[in-house]
N, C-alpha and C. Protein backbone atom coordinates (compact mmCIF):
# COMPACT_ATOMS: atom_id res chain seq x y z
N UNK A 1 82.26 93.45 88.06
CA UNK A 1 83.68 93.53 88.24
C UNK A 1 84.01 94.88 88.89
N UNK A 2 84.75 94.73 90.01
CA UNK A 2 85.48 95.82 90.46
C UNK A 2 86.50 96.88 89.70
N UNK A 3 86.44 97.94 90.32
CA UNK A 3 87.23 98.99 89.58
C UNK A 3 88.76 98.06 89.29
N UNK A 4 89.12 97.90 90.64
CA UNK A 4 90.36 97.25 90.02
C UNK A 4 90.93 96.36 89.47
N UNK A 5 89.63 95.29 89.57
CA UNK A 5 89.92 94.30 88.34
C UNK A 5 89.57 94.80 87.17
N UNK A 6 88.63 96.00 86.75
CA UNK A 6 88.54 96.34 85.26
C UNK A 6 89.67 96.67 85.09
N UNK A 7 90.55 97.40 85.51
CA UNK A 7 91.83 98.24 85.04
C UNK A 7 93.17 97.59 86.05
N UNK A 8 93.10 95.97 86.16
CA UNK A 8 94.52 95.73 86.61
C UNK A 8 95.44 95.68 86.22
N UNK A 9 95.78 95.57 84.66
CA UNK A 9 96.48 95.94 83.80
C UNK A 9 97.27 97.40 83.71
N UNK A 10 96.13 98.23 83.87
CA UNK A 10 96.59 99.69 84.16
C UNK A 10 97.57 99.73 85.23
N UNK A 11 96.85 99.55 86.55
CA UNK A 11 97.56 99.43 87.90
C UNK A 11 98.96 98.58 87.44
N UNK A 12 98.95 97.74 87.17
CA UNK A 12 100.31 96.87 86.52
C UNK A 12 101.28 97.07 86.14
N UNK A 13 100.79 98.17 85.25
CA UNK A 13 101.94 99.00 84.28
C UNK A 13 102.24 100.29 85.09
N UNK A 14 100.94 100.79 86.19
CA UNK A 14 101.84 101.83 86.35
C UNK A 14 102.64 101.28 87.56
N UNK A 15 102.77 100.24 88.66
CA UNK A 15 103.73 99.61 89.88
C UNK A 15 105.10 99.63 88.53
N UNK A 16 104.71 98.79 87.48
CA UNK A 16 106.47 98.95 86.48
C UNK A 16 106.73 99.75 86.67
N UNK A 17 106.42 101.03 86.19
CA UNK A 17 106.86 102.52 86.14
C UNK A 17 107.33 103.02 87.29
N UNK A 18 106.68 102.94 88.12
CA UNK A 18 106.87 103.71 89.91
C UNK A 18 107.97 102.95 90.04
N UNK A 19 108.55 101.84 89.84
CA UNK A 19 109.12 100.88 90.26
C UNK A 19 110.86 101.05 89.82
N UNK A 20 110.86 101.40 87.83
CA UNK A 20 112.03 101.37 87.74
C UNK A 20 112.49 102.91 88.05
N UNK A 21 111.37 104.16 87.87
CA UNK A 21 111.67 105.20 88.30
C UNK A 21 112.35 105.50 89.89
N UNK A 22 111.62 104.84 90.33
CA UNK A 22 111.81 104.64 92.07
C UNK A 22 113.42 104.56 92.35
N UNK A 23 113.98 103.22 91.35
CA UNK A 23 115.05 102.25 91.39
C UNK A 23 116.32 103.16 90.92
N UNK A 24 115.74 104.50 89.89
CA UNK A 24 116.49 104.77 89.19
C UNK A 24 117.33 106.01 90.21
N UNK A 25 116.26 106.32 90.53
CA UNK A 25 116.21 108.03 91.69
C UNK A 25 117.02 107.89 92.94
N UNK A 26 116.86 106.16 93.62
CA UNK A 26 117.31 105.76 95.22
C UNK A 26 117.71 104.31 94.90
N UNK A 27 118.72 104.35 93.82
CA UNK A 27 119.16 103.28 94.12
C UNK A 27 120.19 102.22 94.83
N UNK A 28 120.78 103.03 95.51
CA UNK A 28 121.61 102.64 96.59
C UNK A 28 120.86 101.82 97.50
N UNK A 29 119.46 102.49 97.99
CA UNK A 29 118.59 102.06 99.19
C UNK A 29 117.83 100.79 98.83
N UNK A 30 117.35 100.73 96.98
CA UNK A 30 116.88 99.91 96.61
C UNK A 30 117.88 98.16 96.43
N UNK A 31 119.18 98.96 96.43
CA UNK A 31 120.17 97.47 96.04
C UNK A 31 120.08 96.45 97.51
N UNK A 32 120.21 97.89 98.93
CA UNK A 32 120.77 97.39 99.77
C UNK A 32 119.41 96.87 100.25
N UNK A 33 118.11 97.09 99.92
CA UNK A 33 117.14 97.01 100.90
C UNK A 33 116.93 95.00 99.72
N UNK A 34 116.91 94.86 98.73
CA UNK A 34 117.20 93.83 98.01
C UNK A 34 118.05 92.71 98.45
N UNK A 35 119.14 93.16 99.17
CA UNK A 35 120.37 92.32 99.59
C UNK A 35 119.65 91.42 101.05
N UNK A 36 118.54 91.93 101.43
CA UNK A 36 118.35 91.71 103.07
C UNK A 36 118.00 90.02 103.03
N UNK A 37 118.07 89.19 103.62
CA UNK A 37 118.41 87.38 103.58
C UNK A 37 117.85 87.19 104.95
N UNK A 38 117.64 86.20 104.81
CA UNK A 38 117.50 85.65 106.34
C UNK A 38 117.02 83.98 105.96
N UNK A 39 118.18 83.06 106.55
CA UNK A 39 118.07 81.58 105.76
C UNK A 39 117.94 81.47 104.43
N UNK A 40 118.75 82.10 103.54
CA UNK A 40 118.41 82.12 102.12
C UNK A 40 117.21 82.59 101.15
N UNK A 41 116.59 83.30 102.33
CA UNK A 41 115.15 83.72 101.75
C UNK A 41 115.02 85.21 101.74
N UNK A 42 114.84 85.81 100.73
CA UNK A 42 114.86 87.35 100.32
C UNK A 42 113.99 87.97 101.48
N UNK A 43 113.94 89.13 102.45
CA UNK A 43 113.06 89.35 103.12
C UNK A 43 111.46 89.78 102.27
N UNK A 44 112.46 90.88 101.08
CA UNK A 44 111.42 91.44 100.53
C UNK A 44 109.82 90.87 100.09
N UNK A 45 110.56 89.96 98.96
CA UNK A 45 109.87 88.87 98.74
C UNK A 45 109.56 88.26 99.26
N UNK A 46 109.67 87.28 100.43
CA UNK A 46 109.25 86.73 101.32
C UNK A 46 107.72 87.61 101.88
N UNK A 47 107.98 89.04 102.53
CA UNK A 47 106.85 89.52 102.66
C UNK A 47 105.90 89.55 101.97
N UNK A 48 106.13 90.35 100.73
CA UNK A 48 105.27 90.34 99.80
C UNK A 48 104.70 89.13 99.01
N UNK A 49 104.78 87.75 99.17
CA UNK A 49 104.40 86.45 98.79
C UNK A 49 103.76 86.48 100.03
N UNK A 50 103.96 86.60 101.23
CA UNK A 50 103.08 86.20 102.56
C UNK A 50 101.44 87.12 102.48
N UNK A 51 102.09 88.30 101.94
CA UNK A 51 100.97 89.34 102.07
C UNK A 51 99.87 88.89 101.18
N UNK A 52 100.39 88.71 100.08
CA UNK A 52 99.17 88.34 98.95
C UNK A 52 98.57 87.11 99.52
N UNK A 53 99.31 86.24 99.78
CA UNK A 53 98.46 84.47 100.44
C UNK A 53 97.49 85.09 101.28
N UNK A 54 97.67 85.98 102.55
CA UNK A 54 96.89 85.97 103.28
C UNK A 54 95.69 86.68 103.11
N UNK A 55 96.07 87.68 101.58
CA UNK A 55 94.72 88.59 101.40
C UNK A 55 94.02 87.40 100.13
N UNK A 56 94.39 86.46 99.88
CA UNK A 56 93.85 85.31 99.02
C UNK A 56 92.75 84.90 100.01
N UNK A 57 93.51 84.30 100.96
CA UNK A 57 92.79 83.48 101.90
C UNK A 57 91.44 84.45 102.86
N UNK A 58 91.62 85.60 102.91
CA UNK A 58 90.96 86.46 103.61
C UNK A 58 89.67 86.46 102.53
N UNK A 59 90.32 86.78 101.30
CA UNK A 59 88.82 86.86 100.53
C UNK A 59 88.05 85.53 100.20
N UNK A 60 88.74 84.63 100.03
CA UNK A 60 88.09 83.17 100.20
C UNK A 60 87.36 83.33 101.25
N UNK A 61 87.44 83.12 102.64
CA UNK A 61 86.83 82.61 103.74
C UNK A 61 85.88 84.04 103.62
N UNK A 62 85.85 84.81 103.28
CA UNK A 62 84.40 86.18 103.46
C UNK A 62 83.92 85.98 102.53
N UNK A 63 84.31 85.31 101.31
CA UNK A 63 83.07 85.19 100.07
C UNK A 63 82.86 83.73 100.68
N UNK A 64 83.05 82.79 101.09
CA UNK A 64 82.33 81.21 101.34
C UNK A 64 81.37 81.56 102.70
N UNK A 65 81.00 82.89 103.19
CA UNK A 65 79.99 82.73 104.06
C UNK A 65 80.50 81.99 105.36
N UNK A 66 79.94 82.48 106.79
CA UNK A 66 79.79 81.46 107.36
C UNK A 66 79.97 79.81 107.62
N UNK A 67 80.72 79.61 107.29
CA UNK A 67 80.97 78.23 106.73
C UNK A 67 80.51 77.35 108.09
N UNK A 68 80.89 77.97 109.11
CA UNK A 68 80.87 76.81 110.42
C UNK A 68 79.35 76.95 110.86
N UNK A 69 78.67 77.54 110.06
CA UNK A 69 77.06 77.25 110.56
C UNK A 69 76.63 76.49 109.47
N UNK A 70 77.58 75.74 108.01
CA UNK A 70 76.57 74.87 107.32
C UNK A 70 77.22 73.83 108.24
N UNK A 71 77.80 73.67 108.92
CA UNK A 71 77.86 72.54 109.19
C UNK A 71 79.09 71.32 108.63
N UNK A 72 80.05 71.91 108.24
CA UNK A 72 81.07 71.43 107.34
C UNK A 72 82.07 70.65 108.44
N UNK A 73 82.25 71.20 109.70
CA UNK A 73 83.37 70.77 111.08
C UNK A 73 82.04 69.93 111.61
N UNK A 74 82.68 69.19 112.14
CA UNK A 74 81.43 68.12 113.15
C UNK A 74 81.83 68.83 114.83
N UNK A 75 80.70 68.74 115.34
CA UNK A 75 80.17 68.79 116.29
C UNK A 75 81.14 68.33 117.36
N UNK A 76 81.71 68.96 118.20
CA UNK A 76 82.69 69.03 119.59
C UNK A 76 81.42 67.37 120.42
N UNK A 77 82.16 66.45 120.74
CA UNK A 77 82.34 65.58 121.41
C UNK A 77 81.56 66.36 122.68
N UNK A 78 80.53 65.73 123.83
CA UNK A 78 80.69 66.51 125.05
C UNK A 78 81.76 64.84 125.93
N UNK A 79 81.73 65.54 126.96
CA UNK A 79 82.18 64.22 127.67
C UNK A 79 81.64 63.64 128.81
């Protein structure tokens, strides 16, 4: 197990902390940067849900190896 999966919990608690401290210090910037929309969809969130999928998917496809040399996609047609 990686450092940061031994202690993600740690890391966890301290993003809470940074987070409401952050909120508490600049919160004008934090309400307005919160308010940002685009089609009903929070920007913030929106990013940060995109970011994690793609570092999901990034570590999937580098831990499954090579995949297109077992042979899993068939073979391009010639013509």
């Amino acid at each position: 197990m990686s450092v940061f999966e031994r202690y993600l919990t740690v890391w966890v608690a301290l993003c809470v902390v940074a987070g409401v401290v952050l909120g508490r210090l600049a919160l004008s910037f934090f309400q307005s940067f919160g308010r940002m929309e685009l089609a009903r969809v929070n920007i913030p969130v929106g990013v940060l849900v995109k970011v994690t999928v793609m570092m999901l998917v990034v570590k999937v496809v580098n831990e499954s190896g090579p995949w297109y040399e077992r042979g899993i996609l068939p073979e391009p047609a010639n013509s």
